[in-house]
Protein backbone atom coordinates (compact mmCIF):
# COMPACT_ATOMS: atom_id res chain seq x y z
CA UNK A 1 8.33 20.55 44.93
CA UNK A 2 6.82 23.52 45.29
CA UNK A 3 2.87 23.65 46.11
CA UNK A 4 1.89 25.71 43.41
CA UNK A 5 3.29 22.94 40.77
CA UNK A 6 1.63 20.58 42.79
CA UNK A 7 -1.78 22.19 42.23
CA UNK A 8 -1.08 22.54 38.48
CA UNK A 9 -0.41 19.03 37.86
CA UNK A 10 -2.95 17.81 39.90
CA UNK A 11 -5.57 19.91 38.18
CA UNK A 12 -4.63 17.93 35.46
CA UNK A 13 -5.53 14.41 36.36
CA UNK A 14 -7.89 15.49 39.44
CA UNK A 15 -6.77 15.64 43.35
CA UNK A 16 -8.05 11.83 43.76
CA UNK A 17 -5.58 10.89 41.40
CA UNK A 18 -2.79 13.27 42.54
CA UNK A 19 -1.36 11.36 45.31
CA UNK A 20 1.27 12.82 47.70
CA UNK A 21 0.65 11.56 51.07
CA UNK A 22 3.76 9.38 51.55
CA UNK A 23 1.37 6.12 52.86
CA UNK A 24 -0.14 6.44 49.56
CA UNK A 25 3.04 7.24 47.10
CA UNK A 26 4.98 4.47 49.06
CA UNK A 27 4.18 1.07 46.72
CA UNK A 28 5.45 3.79 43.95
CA UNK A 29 8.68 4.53 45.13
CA UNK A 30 9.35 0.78 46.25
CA UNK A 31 10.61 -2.07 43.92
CA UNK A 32 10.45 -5.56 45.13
CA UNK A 33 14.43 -6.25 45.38
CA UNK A 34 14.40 -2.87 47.66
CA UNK A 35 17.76 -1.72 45.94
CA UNK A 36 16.79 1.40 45.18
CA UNK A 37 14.59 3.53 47.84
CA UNK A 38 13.22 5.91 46.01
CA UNK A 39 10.89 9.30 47.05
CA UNK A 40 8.76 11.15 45.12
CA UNK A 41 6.33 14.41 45.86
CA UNK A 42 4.02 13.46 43.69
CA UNK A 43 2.13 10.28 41.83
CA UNK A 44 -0.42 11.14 38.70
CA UNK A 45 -2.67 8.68 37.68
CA UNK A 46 -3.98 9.77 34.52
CA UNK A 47 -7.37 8.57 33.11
CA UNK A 48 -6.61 9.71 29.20
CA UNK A 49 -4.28 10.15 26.68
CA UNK A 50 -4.96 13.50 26.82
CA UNK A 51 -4.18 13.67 30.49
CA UNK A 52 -0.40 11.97 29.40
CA UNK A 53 -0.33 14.55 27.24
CA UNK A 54 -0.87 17.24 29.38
CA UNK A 55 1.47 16.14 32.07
CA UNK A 56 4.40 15.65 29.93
CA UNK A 57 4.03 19.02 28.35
CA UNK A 58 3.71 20.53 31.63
CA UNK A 59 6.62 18.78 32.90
CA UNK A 60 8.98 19.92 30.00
CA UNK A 61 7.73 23.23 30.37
CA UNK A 62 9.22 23.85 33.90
CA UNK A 63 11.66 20.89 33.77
CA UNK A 64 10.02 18.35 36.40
CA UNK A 65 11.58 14.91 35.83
CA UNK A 66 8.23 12.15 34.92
CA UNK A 67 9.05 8.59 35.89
CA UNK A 68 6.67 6.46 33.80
CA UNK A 69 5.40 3.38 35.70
CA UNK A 70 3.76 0.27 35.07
CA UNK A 71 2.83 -2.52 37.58
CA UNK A 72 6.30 -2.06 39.50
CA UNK A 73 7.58 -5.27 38.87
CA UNK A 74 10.94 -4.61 37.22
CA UNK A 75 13.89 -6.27 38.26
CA UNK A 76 16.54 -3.62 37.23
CA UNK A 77 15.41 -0.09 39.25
CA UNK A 78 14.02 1.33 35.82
CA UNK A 79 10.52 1.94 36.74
CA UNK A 80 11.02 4.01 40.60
CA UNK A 81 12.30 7.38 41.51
CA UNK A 82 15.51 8.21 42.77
CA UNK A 83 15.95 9.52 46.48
CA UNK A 84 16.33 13.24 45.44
CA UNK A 85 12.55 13.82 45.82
CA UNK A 86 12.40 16.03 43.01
CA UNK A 87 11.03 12.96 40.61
CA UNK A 88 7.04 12.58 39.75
CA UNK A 89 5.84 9.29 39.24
CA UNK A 90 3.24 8.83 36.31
CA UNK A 91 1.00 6.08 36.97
CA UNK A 92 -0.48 4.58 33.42
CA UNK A 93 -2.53 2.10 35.93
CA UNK A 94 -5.94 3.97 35.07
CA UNK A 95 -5.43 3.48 31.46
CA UNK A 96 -6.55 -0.22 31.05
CA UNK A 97 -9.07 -0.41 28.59
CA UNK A 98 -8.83 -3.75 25.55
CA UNK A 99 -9.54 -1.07 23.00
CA UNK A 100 -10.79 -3.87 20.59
CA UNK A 101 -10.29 -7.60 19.21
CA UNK A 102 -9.86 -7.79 15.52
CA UNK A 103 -9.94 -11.46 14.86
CA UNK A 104 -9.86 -11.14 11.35
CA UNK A 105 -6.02 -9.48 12.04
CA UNK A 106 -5.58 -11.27 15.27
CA UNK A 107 -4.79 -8.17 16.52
CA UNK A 108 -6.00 -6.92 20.43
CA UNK A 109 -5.13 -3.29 20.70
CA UNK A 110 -4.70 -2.59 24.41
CA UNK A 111 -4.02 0.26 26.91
CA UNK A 112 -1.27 0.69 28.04
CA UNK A 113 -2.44 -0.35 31.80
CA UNK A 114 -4.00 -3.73 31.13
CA UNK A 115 -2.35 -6.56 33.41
CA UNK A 116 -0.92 -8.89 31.55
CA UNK A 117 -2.98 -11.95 33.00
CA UNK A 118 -6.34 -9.47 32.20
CA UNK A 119 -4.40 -9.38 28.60
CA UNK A 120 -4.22 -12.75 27.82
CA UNK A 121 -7.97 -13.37 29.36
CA UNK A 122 -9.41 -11.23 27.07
CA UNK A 123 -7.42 -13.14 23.89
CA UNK A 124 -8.53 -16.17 25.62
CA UNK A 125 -12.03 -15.45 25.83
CA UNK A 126 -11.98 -14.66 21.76
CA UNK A 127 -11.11 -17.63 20.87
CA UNK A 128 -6.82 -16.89 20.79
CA UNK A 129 -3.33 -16.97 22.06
CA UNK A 130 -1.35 -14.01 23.18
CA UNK A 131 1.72 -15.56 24.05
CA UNK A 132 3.95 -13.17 26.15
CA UNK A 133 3.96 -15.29 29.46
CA UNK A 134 5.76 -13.68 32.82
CA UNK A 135 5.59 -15.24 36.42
CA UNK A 136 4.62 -11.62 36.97
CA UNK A 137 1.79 -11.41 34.95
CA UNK A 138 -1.47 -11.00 36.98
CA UNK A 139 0.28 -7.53 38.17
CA UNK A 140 2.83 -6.59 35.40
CA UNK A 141 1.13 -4.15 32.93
CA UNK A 142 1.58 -4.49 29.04
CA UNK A 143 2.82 -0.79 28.93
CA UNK A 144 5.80 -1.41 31.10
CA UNK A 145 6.19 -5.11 28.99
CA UNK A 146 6.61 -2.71 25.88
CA UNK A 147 8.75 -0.52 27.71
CA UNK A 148 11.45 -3.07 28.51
CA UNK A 149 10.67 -5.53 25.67
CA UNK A 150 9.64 -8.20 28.14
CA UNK A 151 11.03 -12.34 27.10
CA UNK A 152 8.97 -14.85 29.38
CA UNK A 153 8.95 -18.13 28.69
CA UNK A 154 7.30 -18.35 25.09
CA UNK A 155 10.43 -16.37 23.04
CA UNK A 156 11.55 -19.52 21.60
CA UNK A 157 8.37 -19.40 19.41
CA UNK A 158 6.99 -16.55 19.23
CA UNK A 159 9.47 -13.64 20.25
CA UNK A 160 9.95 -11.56 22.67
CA UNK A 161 7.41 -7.86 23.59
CA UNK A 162 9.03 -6.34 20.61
CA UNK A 163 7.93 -9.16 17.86
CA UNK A 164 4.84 -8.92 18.77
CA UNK A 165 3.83 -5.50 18.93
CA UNK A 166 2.71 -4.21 15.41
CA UNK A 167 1.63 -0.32 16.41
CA UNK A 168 1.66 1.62 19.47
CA UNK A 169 0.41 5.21 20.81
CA UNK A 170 2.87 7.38 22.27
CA UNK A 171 2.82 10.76 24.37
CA UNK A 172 6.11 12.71 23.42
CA UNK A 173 7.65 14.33 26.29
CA UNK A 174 6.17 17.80 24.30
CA UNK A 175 3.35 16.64 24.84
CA UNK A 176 2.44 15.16 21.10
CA UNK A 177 0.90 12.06 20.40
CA UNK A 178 2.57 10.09 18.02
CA UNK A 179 -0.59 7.77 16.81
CA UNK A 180 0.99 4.93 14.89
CA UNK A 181 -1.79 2.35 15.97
CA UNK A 182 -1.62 -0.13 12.38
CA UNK A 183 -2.28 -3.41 12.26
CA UNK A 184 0.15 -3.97 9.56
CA UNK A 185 2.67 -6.68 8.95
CA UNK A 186 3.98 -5.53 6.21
CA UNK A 187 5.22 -1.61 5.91
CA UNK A 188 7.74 -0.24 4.43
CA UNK A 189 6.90 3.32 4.86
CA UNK A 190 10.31 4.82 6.52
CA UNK A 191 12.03 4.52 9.59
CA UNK A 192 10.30 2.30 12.21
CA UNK A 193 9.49 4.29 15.26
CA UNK A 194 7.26 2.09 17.09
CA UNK A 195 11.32 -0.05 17.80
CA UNK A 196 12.13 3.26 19.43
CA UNK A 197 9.80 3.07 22.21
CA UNK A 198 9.69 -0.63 22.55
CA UNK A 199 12.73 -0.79 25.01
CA UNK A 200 13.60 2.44 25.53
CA UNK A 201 12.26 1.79 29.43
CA UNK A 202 10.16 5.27 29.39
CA UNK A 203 13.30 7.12 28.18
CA UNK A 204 11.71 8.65 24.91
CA UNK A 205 8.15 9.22 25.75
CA UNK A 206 5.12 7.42 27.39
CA UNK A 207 3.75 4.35 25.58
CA UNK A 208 -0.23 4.63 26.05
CA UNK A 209 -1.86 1.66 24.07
CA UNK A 210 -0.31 -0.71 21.50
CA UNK A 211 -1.93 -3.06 18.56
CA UNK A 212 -0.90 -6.43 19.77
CA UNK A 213 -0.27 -9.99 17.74
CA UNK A 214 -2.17 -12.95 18.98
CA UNK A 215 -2.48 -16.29 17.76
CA UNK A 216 -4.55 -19.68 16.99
CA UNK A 217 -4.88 -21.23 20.51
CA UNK A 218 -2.95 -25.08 20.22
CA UNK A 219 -5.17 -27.74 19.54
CA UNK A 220 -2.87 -29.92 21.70
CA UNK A 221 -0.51 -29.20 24.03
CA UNK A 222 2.03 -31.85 26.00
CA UNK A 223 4.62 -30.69 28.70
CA UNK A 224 7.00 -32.99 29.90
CA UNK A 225 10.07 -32.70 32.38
CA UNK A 226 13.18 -34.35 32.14
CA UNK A 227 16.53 -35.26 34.09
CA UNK A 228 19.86 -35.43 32.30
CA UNK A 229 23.29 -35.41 33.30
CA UNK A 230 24.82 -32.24 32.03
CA UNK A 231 23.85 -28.87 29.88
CA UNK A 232 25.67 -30.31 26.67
CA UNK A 233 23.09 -33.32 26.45
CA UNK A 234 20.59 -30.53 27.03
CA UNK A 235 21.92 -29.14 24.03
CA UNK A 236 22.22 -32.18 21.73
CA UNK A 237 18.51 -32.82 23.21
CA UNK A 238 17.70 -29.45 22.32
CA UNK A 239 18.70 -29.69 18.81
CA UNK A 240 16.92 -33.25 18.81
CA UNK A 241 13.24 -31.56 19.75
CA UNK A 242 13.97 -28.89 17.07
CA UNK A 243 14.67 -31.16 14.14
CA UNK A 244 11.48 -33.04 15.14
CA UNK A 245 9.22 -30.77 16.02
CA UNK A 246 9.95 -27.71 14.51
CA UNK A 247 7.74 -24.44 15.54
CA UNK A 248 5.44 -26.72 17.54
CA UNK A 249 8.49 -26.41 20.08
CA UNK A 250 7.27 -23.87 22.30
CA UNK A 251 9.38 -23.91 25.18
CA UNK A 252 12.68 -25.93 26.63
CA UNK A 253 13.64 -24.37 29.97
CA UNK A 254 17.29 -25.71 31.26
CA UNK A 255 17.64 -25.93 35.42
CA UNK A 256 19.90 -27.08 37.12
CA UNK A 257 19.44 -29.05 40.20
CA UNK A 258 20.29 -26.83 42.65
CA UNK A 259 17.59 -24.10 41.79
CA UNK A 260 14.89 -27.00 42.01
CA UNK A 261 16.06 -28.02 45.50
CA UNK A 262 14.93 -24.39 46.62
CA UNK A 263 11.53 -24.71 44.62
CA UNK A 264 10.85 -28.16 47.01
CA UNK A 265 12.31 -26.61 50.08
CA UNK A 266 10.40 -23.49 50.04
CA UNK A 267 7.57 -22.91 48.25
CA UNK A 268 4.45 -24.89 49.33
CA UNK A 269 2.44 -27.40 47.42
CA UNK A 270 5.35 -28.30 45.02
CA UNK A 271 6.64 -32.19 44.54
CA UNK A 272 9.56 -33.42 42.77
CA UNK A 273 9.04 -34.47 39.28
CA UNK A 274 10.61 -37.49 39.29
CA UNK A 275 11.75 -40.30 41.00
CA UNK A 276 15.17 -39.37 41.80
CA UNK A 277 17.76 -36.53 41.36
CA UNK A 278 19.69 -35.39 38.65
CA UNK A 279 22.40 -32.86 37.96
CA UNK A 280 20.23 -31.00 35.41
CA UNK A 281 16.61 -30.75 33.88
CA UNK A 282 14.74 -29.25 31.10
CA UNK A 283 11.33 -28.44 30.72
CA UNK A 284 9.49 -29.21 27.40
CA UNK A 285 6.69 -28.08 25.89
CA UNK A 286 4.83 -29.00 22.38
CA UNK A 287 1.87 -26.42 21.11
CA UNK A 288 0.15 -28.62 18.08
CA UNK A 289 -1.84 -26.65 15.73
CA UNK A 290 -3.24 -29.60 14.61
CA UNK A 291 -4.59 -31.95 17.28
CA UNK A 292 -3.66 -33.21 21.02
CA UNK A 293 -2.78 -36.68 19.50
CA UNK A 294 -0.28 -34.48 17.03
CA UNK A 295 1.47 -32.97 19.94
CA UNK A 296 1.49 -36.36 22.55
CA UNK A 297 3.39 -38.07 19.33
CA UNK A 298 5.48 -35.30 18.81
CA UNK A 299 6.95 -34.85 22.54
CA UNK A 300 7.12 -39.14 22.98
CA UNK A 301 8.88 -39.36 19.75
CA UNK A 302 11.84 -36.54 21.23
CA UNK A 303 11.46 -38.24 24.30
CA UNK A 304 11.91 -41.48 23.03
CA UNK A 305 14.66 -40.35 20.26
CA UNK A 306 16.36 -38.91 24.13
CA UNK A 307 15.94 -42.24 25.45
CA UNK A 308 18.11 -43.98 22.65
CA UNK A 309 21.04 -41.63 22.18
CA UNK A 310 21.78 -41.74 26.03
CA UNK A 311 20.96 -37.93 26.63
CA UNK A 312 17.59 -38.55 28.94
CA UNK A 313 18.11 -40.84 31.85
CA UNK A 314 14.46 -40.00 33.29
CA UNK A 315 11.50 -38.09 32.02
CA UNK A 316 7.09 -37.29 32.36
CA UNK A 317 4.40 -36.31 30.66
CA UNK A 318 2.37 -34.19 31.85
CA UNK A 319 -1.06 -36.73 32.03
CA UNK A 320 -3.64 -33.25 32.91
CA UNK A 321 -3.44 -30.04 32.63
CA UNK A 322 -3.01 -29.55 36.47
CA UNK A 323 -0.03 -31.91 36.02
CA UNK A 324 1.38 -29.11 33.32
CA UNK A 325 0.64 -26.53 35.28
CA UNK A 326 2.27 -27.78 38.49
CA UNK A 327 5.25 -28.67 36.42
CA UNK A 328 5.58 -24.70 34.84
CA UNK A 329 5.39 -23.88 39.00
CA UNK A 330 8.44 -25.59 39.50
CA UNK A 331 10.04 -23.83 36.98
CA UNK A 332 8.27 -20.29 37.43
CA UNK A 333 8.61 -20.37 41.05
CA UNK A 334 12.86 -20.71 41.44
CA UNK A 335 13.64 -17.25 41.25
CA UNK A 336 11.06 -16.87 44.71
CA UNK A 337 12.22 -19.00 46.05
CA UNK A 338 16.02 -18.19 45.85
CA UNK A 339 15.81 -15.43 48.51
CA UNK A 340 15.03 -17.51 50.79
CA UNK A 341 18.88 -19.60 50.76
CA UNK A 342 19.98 -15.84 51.73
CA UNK A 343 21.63 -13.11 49.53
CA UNK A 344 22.22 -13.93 45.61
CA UNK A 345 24.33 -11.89 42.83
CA UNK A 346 21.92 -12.23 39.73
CA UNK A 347 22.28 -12.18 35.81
CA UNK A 348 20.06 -11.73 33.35
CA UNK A 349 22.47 -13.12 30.24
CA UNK A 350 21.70 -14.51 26.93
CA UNK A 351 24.68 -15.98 24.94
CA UNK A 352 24.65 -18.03 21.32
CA UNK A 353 22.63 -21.40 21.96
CA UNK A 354 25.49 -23.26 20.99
CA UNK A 355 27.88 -21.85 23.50
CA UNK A 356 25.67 -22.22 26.64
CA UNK A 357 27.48 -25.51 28.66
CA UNK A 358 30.55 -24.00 27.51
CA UNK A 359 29.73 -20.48 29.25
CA UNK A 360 28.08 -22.19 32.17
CA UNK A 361 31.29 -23.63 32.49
CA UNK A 362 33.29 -20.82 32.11
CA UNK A 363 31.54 -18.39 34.41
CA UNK A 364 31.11 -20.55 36.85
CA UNK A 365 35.43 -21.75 36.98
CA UNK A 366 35.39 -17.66 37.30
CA UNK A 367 32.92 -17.23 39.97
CA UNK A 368 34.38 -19.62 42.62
CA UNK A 369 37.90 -18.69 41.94
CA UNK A 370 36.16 -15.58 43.70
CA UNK A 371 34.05 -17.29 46.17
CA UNK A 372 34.55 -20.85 46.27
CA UNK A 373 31.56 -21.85 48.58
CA UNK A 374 28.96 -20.23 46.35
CA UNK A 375 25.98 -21.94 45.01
CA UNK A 376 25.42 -22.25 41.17
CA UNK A 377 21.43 -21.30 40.63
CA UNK A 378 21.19 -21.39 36.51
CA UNK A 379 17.78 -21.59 35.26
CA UNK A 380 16.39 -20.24 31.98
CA UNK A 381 15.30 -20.45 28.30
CA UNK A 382 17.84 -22.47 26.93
CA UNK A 383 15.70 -22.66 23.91
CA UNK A 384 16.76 -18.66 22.95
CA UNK A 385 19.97 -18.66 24.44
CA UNK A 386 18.75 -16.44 27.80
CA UNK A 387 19.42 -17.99 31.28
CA UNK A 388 19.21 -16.42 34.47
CA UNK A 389 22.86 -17.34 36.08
CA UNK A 390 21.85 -16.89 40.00
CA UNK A 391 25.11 -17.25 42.11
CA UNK A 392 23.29 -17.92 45.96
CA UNK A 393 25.81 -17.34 49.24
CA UNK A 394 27.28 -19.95 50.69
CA UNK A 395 25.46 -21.77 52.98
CA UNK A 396 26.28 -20.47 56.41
CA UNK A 397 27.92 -17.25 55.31
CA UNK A 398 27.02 -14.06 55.97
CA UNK A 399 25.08 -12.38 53.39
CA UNK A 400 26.78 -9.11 53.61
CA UNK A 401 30.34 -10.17 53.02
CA UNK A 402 28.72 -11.87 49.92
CA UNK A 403 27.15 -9.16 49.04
CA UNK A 404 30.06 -7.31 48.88
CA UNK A 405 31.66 -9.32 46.01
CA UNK A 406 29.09 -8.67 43.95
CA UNK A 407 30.54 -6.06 41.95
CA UNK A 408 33.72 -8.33 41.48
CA UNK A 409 31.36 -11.40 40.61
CA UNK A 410 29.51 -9.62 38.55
CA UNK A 411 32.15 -8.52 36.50
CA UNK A 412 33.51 -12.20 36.41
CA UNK A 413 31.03 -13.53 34.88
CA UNK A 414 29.98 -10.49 32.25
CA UNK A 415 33.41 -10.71 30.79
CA UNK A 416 32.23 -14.22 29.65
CA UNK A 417 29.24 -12.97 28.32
CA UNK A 418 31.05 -10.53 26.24
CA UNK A 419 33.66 -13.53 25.36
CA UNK A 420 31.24 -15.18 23.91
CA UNK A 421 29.29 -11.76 22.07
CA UNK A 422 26.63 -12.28 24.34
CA UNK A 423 24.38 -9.57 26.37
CA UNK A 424 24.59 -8.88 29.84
CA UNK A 425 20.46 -7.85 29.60
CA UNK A 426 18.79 -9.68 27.53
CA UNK A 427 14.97 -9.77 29.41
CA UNK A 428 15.27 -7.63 32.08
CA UNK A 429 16.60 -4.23 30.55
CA UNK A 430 19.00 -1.71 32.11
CA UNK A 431 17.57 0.71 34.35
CA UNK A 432 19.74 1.82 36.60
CA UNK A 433 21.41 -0.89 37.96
CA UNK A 434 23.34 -2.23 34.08
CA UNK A 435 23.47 1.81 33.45
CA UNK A 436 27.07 2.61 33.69
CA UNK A 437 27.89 -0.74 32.02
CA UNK A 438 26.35 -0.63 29.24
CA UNK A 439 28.01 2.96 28.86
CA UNK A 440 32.02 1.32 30.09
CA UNK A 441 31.31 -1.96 27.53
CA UNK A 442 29.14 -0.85 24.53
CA UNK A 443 30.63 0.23 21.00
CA UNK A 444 31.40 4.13 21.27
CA UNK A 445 29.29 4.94 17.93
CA UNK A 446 26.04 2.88 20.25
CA UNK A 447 26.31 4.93 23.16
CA UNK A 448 26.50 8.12 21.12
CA UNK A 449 23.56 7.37 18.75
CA UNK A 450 21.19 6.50 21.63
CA UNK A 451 22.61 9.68 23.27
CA UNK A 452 21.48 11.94 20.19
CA UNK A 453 18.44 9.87 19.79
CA UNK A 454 17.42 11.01 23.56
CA UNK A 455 18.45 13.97 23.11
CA UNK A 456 16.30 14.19 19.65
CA UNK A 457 13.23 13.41 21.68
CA UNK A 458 13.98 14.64 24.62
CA UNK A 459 15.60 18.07 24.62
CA UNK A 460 14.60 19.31 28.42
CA UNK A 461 15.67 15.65 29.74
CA UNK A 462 12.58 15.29 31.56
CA UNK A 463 12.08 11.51 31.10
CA UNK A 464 12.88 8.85 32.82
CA UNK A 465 16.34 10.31 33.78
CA UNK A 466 19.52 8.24 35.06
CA UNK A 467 18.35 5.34 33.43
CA UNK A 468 19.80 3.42 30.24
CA UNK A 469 21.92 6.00 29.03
């Protein structure tokens, strides 16, 4: 880029914050997979909205692509620059003020660079529940959450980024600021914008600060694991917890065996559950708004119900909190600690509840007609349909000759997920590695709407280019 741009936008945000010495820029242009190397002249870290503001009209003013960033930890190459050099990186790490706590509207209205963890402290510390929950939280940043309409584990009760965001602040790529910072839960007053930038992974504009549900904190709360013999008991068990227990049912995590052996193998401090193994397990969890004895008769009476119709053959409770917690690392910790069995052909899939032993099935008669020594690593929220189908090399093969099926297994197993009406993203987002198939597989009339809609927003294509659409 030439120097004299350079100067301009780092007049804008101040040379401390204007980094281009490659040391500095490098944890900017490097995504923790390290599939897409990225390089960039140039990384603004903006302490205002007016700052954003500035930038972006800048940028669309002599057509310098922006990359909006959060705390880097997206798993589909959405939030890094591409290798051309001629993309900026725009930092929204400075912006990380809790704006205020409105418990009245248990709302929090947050910048857009607040960490998750520092997020859910600050709800904490008032006395509530913010309930987005990511493995990646003490670095993720609710901005980029927004941005790619972040799951976790807590979608099964209370939704996913996008259900609980009520308002948001945006910096158009002109360099407006669309101010539509309500607490309201009920408005009717024309097309919903906010739904436009929730998702759109920085395509549309830069999301600054957004007015945030939270939530009574559970009086009681019970987690229990538990072994079964296959993911259609899971089901029937499934359907078991949510007859009895209703919205108290905050989480039900399927695994299968497999992706706990790597948990044990590899990642220190961790202890099998139970006393022996099993071909599958689930995870439950029981939030009581009521009281701690509400939720321990709630989880022994599924538990128990289990038991009797033959679909547990072991389970715990949780007797401490440490006990719960060390149970979630088990289950937080297996996509860690699948790089370590060597390389792995990931999907981020969510398919009808109902249908999920039948496309576990499916997919996986697909993938080993492809590679029959592969290793099944499914793990995910059952609960709201979303698992993470993992497919690790075989053991003793060479990761780049697996590596090179992965086009061909990951087509394999998509073509189930469309079977079945399902999505091939359905926590992750697109970026740039689901890009071009989202364009080859979605409806004609989708693809050309979000293309208008981009091009609506965006006419000098400055943001966020190359990915989504």
């Amino acid at each position: 880029m030439d120097a004299k741009l350079i100067e301009r936008f780092a007049a804008i945000v101040g040379a401390r914050h204007a980094l281009t010495d490659p040391v500095e820029t490098e944890p900017f242009v490097t995504e923790q997979r390290g599939l897409w190397p990225g390089r960039t002249p140039l990384v603004l870290r903006p302490g205002s909205v007016g700052e954003v503001a500035a930038i972006l009209r800048f940028a669309s003013e002599t057509r310098i692509p922006i990359v909006p960033q959060g705390g880097n930890t997206g798993l589909v190459g959405g939030q890094v620059p591409d290798a051309t050099g001629r993309e900026v990186v725009l930092s929204l790490s400075r912006l990380n003020a809790v704006r205020e706590i409105d418990i009245a509207s248990n709302t929090i209205t947050a910048e857009a660079g607040v960490t998750l963890h520092a997020l859910r402290e600050a709800a904490d510390e008032a006395g509530r529940l913010f309930p987005l929950s990511l493995a990646s939280q003490g670095t993720a940043q609710i901005g980029g959450n927004l941005s790619s309409n972040a799951g976790g584990t807590g979608v099964l009760a209370y939704g996913n980024a996008r259900e609980l965001c009520l308002g948001v602040e945006v910096v158009l790529p002109t360099g407006e600021v669309l101010d539509d910072l309500r607490k309201l839960k009920k408005d009717n007053t024309g097309y919903d914008l906010k739904n436009l930038f929730v998702g759109a992974e920085g395509t549309l504009g830069v999301i600054t600060a957004a007015v945030l549900r939270l939530y009574p904190k559970p009086k009681g709360r019970e987690v229990a694991w538990v072994g079964l013999e296959s993911p259609e008991a899971a089901l029937s068990l499934f359907s078991l917890a949510s007859d009895r227990a209703g919205s108290s049912l905050t989480a039900f995590e399927l695994m299968i065996d497999e992706s706990l052996a790597f948990v044990l193998r590899h990642i220190p401090g961790t202890a099998a559950p139970l006393g022996s193994s099993h071909p599958w397990h689930v995870l439950i969890e029981i939030s009581s708004g009521r009281s701690a004895e509400d939720a321990r008769a709630l989880i022994e009476e599924i538990l128990g119900k289990g038991f009797e119709a033959g679909l547990v053959t072991d389970a715990t409770l949780a007797a401490s909190l440490a006990q719960a917690e060390g149970l979630w690392k088990l289950r937080e910790s297996m996509s860690d600690s699948q790089r370590h069995e060597g390389a792995s052909i990931k999907h981020d899939i969510s398919v009808p509840v109902a249908a999920i032993p039948d496309f576990i099935r499916e997919a996986w008669q697909a993938v080993v007609k492809i590679e029959p020594g592969a290793r099944l690593v499914a793990f995910g929220h059952m609960g709201d349909g979303n698992l993470h189908y993992n497919i690790s090399q075989p053991v003793g093969g060479a990761s780049a000759a697996f590596l090179a099926r992965y086009r061909e297994v990951n087509d394999a197993v998509h073509a189930v997920v469309r079977a079945y009406r399902g999505s091939i993203s359905a926590e992750h987002g697109i970026g740039r590695m689901k890009r071009d198939e989202l364009i080859a597989t979605a409806p004609p009339v989708a693809t050309d709407l979000m293309r208008r809609i981009k091009a609506a927003f965006d006419p000098a294509g400055i943001m966020n280019p190359d990915k989504m659409i």
